[in-house]
N, C-alpha and C. Protein backbone atom coordinates (compact mmCIF):
# COMPACT_ATOMS: atom_id res chain seq x y z
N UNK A 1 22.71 50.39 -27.60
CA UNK A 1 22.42 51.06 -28.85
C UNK A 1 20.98 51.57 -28.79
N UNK A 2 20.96 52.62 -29.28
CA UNK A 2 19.28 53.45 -29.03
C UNK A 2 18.70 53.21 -30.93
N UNK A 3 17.44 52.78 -30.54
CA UNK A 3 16.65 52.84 -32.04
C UNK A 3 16.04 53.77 -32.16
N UNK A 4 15.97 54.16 -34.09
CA UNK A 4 15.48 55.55 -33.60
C UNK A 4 14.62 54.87 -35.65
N UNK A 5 13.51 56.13 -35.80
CA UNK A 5 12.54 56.18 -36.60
C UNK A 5 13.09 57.34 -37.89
N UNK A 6 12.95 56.85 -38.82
CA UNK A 6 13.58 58.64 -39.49
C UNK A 6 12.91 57.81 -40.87
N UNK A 7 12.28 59.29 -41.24
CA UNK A 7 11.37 59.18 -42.80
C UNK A 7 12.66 60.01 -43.91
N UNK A 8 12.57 58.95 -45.29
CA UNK A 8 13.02 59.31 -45.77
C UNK A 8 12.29 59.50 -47.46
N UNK A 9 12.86 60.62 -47.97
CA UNK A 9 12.41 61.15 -49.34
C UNK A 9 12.68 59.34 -50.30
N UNK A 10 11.32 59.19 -50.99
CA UNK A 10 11.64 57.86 -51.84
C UNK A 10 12.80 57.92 -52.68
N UNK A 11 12.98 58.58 -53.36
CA UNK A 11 14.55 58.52 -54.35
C UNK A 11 15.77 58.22 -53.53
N UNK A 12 15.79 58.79 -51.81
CA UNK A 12 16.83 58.59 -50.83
C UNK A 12 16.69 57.60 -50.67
N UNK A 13 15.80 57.30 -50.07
CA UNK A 13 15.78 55.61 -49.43
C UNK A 13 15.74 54.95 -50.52
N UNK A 14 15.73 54.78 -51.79
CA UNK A 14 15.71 53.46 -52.54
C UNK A 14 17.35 53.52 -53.27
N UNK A 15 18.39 54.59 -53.20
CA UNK A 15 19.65 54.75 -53.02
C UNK A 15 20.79 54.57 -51.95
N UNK A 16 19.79 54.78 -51.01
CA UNK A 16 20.62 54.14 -49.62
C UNK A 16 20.64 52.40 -49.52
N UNK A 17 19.04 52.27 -49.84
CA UNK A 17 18.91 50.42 -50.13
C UNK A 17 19.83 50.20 -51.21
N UNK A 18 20.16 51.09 -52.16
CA UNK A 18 21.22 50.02 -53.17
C UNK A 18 22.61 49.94 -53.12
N UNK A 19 22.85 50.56 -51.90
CA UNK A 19 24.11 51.09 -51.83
C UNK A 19 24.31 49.80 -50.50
N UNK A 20 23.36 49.72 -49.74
CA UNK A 20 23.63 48.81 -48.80
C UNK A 20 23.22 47.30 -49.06
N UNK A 21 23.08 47.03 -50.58
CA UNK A 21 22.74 45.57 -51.37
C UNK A 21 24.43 45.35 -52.11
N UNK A 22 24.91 46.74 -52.28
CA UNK A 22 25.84 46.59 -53.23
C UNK A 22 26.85 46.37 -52.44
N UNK A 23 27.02 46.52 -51.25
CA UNK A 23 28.01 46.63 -50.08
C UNK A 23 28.15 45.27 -49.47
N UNK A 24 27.25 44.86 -49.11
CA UNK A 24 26.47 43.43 -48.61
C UNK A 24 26.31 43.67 -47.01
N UNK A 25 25.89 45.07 -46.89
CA UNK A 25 25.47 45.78 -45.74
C UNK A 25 23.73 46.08 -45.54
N UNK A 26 23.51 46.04 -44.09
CA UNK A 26 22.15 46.28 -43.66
C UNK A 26 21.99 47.57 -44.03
N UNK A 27 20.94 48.21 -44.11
CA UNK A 27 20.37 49.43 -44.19
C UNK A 27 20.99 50.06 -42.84
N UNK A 28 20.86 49.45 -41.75
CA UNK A 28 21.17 49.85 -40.66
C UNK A 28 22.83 50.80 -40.68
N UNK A 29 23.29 49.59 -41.14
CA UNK A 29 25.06 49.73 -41.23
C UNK A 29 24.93 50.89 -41.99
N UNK A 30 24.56 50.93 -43.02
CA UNK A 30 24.65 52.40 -43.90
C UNK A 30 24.66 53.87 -43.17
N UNK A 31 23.45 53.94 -42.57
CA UNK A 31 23.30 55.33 -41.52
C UNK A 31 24.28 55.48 -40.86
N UNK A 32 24.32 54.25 -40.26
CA UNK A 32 25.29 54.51 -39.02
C UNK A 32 26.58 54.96 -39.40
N UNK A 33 27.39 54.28 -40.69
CA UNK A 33 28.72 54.95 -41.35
C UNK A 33 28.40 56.35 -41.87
N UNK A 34 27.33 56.64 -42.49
CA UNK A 34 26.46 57.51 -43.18
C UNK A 34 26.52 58.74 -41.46
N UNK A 35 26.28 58.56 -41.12
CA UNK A 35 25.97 59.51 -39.67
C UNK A 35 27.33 59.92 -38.84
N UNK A 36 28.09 58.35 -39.03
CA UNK A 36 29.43 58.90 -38.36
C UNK A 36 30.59 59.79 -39.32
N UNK A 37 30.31 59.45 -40.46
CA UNK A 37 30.98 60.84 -41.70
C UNK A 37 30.46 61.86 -41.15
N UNK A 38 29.37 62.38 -41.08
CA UNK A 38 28.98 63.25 -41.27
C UNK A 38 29.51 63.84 -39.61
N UNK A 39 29.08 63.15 -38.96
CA UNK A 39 29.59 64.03 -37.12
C UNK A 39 30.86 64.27 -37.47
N UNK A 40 32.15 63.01 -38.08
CA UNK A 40 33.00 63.51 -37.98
C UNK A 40 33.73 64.81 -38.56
N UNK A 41 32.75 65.45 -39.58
CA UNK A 41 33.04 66.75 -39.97
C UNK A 41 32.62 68.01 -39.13
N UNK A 42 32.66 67.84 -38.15
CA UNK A 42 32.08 68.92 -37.36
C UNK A 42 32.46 68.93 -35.60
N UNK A 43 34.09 68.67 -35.48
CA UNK A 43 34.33 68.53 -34.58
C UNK A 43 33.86 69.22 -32.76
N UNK A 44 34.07 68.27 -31.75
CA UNK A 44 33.36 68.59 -30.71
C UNK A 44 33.62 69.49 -29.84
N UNK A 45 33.16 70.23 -29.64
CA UNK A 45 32.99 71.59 -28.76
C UNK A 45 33.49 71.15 -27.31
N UNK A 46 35.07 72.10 -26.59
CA UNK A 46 35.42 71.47 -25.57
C UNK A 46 34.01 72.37 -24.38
């Protein structure tokens, strides 16, 4: 797994933290579901 750094707008990040308190998920876990929605809308180029 690669770590990576990413700044976020305060109103984002303190909605992503409540969403991943309300879940009983890491911040981590969030992106990562959060990131794989989003690739999966944009299927891969053969």
């Amino acid at each position: 797994m690669t770590r990576t750094q990413i700044r976020f707008p305060d109103p984002l990040y303190h909605r992503l933290k409540k969403i991943a308190e309300q879940q009983d998920w890491s911040l981590s876990e969030v992106m990562r579901k959060a990131a794989e929605h989003f690739v999966n809308r944009f299927p891969e180029e053969p």
